[in-house]
Protein backbone atom coordinates (compact mmCIF):
# COMPACT_ATOMS: atom_id res chain seq x y z
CA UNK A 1 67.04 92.17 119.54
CA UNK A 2 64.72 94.62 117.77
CA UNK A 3 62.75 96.94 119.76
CA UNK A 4 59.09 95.92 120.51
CA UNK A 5 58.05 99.26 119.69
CA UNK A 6 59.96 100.51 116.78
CA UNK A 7 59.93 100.40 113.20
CA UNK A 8 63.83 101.79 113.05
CA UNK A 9 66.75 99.49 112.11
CA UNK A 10 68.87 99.46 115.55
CA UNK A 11 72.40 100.87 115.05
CA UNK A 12 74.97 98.55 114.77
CA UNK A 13 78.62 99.75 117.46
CA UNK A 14 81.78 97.82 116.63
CA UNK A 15 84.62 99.25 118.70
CA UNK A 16 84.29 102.53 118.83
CA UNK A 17 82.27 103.26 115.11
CA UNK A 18 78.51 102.91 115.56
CA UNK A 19 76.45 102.59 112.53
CA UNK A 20 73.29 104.14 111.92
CA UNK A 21 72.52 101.32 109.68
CA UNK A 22 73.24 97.98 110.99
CA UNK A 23 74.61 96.72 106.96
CA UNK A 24 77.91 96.02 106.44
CA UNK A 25 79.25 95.90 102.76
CA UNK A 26 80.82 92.64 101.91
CA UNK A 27 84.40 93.30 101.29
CA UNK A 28 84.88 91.56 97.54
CA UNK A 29 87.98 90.66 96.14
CA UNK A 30 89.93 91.80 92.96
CA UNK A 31 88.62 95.43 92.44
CA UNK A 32 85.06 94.79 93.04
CA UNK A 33 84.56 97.05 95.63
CA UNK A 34 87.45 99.65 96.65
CA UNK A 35 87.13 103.21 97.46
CA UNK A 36 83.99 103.78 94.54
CA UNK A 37 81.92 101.46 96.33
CA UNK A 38 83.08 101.53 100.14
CA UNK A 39 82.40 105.25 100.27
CA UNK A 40 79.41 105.36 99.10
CA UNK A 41 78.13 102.69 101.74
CA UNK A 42 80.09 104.46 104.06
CA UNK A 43 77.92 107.41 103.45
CA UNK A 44 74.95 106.19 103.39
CA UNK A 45 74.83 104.90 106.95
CA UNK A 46 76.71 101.66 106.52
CA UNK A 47 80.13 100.12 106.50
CA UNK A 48 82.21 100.67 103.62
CA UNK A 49 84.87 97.70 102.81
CA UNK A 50 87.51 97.72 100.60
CA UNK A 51 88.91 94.72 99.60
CA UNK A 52 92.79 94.30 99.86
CA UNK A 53 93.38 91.18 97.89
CA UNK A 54 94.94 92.16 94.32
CA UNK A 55 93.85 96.08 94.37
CA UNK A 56 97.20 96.69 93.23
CA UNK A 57 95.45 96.00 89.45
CA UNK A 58 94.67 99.36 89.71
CA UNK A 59 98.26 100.52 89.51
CA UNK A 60 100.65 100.19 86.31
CA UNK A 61 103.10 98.23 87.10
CA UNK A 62 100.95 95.69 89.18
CA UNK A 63 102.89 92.97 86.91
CA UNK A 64 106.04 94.20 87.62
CA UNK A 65 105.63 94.34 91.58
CA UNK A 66 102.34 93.37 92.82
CA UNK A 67 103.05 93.23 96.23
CA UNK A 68 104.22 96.87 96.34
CA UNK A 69 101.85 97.83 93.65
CA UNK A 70 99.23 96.24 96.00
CA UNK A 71 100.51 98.53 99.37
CA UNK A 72 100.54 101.93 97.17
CA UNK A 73 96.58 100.92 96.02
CA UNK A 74 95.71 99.88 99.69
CA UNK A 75 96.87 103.35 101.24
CA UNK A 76 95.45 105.22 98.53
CA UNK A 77 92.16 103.88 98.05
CA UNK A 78 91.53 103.89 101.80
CA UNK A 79 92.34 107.71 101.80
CA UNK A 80 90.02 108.41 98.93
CA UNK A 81 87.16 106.46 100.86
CA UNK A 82 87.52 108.19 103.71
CA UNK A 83 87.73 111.40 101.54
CA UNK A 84 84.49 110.82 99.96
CA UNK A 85 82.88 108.83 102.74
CA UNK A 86 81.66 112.03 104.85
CA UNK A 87 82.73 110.83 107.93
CA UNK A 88 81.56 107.44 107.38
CA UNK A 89 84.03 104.51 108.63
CA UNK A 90 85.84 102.66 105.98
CA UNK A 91 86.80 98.77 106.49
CA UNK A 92 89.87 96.80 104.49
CA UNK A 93 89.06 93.33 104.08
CA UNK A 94 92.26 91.25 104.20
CA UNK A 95 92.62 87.61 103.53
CA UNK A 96 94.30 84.87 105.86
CA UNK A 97 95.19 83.00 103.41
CA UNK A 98 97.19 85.78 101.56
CA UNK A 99 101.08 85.12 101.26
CA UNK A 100 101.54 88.50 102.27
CA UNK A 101 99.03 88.79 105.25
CA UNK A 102 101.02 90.40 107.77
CA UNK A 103 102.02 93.04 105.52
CA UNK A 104 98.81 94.06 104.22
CA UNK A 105 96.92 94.12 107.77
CA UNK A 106 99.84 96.27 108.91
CA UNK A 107 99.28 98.10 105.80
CA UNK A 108 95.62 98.47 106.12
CA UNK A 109 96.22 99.67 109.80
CA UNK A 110 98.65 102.45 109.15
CA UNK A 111 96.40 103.64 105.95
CA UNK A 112 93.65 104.49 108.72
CA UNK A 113 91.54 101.95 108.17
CA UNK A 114 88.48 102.05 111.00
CA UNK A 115 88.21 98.53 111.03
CA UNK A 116 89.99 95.05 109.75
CA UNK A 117 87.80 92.15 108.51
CA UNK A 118 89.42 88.93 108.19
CA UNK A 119 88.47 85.19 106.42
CA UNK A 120 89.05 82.82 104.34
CA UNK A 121 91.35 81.33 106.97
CA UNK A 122 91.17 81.80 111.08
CA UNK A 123 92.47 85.03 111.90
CA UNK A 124 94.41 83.74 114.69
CA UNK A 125 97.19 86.03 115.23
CA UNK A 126 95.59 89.02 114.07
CA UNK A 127 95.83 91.31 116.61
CA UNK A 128 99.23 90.73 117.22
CA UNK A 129 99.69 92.23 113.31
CA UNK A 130 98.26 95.81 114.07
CA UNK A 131 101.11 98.03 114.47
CA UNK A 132 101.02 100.82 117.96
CA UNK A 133 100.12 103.93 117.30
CA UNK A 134 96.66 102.37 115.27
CA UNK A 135 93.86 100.49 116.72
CA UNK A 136 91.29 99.51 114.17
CA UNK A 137 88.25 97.36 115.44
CA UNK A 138 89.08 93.92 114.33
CA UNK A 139 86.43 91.71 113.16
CA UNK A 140 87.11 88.32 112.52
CA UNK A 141 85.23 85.83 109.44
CA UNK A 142 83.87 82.38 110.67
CA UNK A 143 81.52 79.76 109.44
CA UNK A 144 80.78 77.69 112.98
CA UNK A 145 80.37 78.37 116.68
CA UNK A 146 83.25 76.43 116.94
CA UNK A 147 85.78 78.56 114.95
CA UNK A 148 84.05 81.47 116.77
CA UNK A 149 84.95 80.12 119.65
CA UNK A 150 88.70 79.15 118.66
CA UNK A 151 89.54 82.85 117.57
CA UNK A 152 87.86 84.61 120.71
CA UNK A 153 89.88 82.16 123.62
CA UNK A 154 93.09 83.02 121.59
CA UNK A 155 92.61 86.60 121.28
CA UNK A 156 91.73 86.56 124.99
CA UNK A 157 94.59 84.28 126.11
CA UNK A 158 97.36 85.70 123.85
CA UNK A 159 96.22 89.46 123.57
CA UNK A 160 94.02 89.68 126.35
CA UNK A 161 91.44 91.18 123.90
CA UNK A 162 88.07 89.59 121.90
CA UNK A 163 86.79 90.22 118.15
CA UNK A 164 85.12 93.71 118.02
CA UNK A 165 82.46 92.32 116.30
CA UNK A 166 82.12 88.44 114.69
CA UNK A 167 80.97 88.22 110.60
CA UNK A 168 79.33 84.51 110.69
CA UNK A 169 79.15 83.60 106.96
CA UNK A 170 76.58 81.14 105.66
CA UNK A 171 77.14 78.46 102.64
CA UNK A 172 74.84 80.78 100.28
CA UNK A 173 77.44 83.56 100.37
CA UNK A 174 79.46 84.33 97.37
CA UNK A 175 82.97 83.59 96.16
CA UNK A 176 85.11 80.83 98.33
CA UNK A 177 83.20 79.55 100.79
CA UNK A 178 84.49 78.10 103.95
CA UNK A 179 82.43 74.80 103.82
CA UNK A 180 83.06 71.02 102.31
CA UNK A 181 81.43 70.76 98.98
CA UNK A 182 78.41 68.57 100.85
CA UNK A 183 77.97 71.13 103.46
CA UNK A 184 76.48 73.83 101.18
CA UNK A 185 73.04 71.90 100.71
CA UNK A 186 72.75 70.28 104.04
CA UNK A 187 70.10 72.50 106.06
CA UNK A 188 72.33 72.08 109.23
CA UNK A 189 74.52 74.49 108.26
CA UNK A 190 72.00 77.51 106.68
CA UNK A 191 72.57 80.45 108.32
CA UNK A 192 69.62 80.60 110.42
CA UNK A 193 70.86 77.66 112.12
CA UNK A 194 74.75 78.95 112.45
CA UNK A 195 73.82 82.34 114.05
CA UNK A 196 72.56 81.38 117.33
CA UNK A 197 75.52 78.75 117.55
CA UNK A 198 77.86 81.26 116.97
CA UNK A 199 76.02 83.90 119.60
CA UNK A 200 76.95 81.26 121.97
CA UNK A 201 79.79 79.90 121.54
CA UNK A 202 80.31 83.97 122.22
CA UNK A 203 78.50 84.26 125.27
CA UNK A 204 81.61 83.62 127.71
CA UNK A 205 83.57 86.87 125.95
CA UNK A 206 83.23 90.53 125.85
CA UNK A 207 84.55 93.45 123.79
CA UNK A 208 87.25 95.98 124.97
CA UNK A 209 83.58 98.25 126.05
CA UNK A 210 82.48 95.05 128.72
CA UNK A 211 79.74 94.62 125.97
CA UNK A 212 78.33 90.91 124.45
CA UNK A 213 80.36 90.82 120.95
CA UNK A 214 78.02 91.56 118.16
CA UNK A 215 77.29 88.68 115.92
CA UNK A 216 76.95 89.52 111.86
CA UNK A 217 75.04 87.75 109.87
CA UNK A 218 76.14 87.08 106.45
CA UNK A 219 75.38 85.10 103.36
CA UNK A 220 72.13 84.88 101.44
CA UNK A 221 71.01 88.53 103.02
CA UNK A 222 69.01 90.03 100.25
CA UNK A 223 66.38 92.07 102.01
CA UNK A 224 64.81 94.71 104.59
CA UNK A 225 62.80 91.40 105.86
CA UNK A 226 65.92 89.42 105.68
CA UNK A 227 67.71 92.04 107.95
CA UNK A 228 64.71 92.37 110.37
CA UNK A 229 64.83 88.19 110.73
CA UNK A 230 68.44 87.93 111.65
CA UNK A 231 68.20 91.14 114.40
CA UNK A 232 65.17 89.21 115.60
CA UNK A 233 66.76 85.68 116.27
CA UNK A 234 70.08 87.63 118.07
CA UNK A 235 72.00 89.46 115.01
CA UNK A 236 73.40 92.24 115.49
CA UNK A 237 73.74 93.37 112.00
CA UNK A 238 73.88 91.90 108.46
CA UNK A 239 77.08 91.71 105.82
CA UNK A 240 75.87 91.93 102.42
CA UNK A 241 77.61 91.96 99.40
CA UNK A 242 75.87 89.99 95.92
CA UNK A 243 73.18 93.41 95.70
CA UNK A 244 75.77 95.83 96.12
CA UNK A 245 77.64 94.57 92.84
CA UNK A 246 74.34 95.61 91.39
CA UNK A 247 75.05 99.27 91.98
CA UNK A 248 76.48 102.58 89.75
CA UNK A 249 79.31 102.52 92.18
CA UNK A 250 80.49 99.41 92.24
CA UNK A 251 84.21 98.90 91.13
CA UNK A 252 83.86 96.30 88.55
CA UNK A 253 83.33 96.71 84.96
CA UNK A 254 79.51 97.27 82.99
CA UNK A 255 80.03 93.73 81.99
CA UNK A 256 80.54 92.49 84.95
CA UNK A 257 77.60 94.08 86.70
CA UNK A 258 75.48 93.15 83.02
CA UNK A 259 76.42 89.38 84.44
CA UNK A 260 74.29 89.67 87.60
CA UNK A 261 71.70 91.52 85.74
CA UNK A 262 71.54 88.31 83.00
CA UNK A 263 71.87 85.26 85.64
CA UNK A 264 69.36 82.76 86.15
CA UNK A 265 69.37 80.47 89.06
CA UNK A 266 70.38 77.68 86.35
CA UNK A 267 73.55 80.10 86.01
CA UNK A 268 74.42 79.71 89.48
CA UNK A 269 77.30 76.85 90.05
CA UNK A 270 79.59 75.66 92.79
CA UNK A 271 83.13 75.27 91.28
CA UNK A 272 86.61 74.15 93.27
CA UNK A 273 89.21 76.81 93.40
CA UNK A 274 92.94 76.04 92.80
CA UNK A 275 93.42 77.42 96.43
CA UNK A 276 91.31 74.31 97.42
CA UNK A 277 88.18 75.59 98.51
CA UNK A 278 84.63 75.11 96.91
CA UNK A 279 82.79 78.51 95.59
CA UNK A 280 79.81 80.04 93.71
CA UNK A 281 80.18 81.58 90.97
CA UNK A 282 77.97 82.17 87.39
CA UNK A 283 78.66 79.77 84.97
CA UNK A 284 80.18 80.30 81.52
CA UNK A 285 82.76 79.65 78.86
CA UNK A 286 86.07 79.72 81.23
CA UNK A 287 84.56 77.58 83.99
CA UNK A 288 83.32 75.25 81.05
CA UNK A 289 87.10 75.16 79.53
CA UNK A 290 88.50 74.30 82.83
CA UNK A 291 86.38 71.76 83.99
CA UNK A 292 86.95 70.11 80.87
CA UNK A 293 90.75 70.16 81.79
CA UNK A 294 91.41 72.73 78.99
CA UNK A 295 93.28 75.29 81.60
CA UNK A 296 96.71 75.42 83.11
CA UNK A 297 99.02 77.94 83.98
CA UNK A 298 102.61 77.38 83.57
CA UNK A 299 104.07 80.12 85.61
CA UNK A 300 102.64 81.73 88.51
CA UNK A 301 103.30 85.47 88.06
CA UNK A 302 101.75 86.85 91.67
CA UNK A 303 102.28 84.66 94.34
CA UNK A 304 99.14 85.65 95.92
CA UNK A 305 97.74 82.39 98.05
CA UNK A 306 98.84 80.45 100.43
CA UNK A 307 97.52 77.08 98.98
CA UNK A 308 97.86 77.43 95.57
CA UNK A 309 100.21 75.41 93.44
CA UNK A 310 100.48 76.55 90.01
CA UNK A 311 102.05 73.28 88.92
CA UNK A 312 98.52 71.44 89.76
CA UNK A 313 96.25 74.47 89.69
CA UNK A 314 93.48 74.14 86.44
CA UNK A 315 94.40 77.72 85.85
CA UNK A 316 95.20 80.92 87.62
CA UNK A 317 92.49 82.53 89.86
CA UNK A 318 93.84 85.89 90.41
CA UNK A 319 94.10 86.41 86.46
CA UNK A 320 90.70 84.81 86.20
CA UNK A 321 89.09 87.52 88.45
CA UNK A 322 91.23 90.12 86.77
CA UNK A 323 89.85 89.30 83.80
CA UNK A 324 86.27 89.06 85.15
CA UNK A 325 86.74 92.74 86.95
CA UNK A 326 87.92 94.46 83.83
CA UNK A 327 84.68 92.60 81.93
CA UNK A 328 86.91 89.65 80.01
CA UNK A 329 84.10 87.01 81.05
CA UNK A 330 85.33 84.94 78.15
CA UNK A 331 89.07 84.30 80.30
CA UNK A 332 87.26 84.62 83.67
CA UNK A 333 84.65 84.01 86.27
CA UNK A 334 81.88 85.93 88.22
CA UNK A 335 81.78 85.08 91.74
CA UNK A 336 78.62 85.71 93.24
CA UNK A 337 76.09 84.85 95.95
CA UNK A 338 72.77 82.48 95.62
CA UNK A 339 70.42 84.72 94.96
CA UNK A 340 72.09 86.59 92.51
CA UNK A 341 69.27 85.79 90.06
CA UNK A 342 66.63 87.87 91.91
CA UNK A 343 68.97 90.72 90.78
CA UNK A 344 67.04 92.93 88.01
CA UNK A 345 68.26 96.32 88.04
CA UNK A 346 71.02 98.61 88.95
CA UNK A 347 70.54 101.11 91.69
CA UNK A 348 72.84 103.74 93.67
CA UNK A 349 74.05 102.71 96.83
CA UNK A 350 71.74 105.51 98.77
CA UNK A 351 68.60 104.12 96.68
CA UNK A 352 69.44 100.14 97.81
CA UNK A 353 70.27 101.18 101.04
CA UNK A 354 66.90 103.04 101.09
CA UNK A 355 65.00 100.24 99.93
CA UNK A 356 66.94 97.98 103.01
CA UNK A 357 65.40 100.07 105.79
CA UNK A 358 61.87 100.60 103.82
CA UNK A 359 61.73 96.50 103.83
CA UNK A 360 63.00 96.76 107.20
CA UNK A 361 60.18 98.94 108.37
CA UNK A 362 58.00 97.08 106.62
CA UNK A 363 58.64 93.70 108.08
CA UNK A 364 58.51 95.05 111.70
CA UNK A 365 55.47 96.40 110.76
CA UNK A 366 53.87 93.31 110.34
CA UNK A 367 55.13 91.33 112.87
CA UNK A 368 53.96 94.02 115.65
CA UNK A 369 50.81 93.64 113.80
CA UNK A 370 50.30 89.78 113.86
């Protein structure tokens, strides 16, 4: 809970990394934010994540041998962000429902990554993947108090260990979204309402420290007042990721940042992946083809996801987002969050991060004063 009497964001400890800015950088998929971005965060008080899923687009012969072209990205990038970080941690965001899941968190682990965030999928062996000799803070992805729940009595029964921290992600969050298509609308599950359920469905567990596990709020974040609500109802800290797309060092192309700048909330749709989960993205020409049954891949070229079948997929997401990243709108997608629209300008990383704990200030400001 934020202090009675002060004005300062709290620090946010997960493991043994403490914060001095309780923001955590959504880890986003496909080259949006690597070592450019998750230093940068990293440096300015926050946590930096890299995203694991198809980095290897960075490397030449990604085509050829993506899997290995995706391990030789993964250890570099992580060393350049700690490079460039100045001492600030650096997270690797890795994907349950990768094909190649073990392999990358082992990968991610051994490349020195301070902590492992894991979704789209219930992280259920994960600490069981983490190789001795590392120990990374491992912070698992969840969308109920229920699935909260799930992953901690595992970890505790089966690696006599809980989460380091738990990322609870609303339906207004960005890309796939772990909720049925209805779900996304329905007030029950906005995030205001799925933090406290998560805090205690928690309540029973404890970190390796003896301390409660910190709960993250994520999804729909977009300001200093938004931070300063969740800390108030039990938060711990906040994940953001839709406003730092809308920064110089974000990894994705001009055009793809020009995208967010551009959107209207009229831009904003919910489409269903081939990997058979509903998400938000901006609309446009692709998404248009495809939903009018004009896209279909006929060989699948990365074996990336779990669930996807190429033979019934509408078209290949991973070259999609590839094409998105590198600024081909016109044979891909934007994901993006639902308030993407209030986006107007871009901004370093150190200037948004500034402007978080100024509209921090500023709402604890007025509700000591009321």
């Amino acid at each position: 809970m934020p202090s009675t009497t002060s004005l300062t964001p709290p620090t946010l400890t997960i493991g043994d990394i403490t914060l001095r800015l309780p923001i955590i950088q959504g880890g986003m998929g496909v080259g949006i934010s690597m070592a450019g971005l998750a230093s940068a965060v990293a440096a300015a008080g926050g946590l930096g994540v890299i995203a694991a899923v198809q980095i290897g687009i960075i490397e030449a012969d990604f085509h050829l041998n993506p899997l290995e072209a995706t391990l030789r990205a993964l250890r570099q990038q992580v060393q350049t962000a700690k490079d460039r970080s100045g001492g600030g941690p650096i997270g690797v965001n890795v994907m349950v429902a990768l094909n190649n899941y073990d392999i990358i968190v082992k990968a991610a682990a051994e490349a020195g990554a301070d902590i492992i965030i894991s979704g789209a999928g219930l992280p259920l062996r994960l600490p069981g993947l983490v190789p001795e000799g590392t120990d990374p803070a491992l912070v698992p992805i969840v969308s109920s108090g229920r699935a909260a729940g799930i992953v901690a009595r595992r970890w505790v029964e089966h690696y006599d260990r809980a989460p380091d921290a738990v990322v609870v992600e609303g339906p207004l969050a960005g890309g796939h979204l772990g909720f049925k298509p209805e779900q996304i609308d329905d007030p029950r599950y906005a995030l205001e309402n799925l933090v406290p359920e998560v805090i205690e469905a928690l309540r029973p567990f404890r970190t390796r420290r003896g301390t409660p596990i910190p709960v993250i709020a994520a999804g729909g974040v977009y300001t200093g007042a938004d931070i300063y609500r969740f800390i108030k109802m039990g938060a711990a800290g906040v994940q953001m990721g839709t406003r730092f797309v809308a920064t110089h060092e974000c990894d994705a192309s001009d055009r793809f940042k020009q995208a967010y700048l551009a959107a209207t909330k009229d831009d904003v749709t919910i489409i269903q992946s081939p990997v058979g989960l509903p998400g938000r993205a901006l609309k446009g020409r692709f998404i248009e083809r495809s939903r009018e049954g004009k896209k279909r891949p006929y060989t699948c070229t990365y074996h990336c996801l779990k669930a996807c079948d190429y033979h019934k997929a509408p078209y290949c997401i991973s070259m999609a987002l590839i094409n998105a990243q590198k600024g081909y709108l016109d044979a891909g997608f934007v994901f993006c969050g639902a308030n993407v629209w209030r986006v107007d300008r871009l901004v370093s990383v150190q200037e948004l991060m500034d402007e978080l704990e100024a509209g921090y200030r500023e709402a604890a400001a007025r509700d000591q004063a009321a």
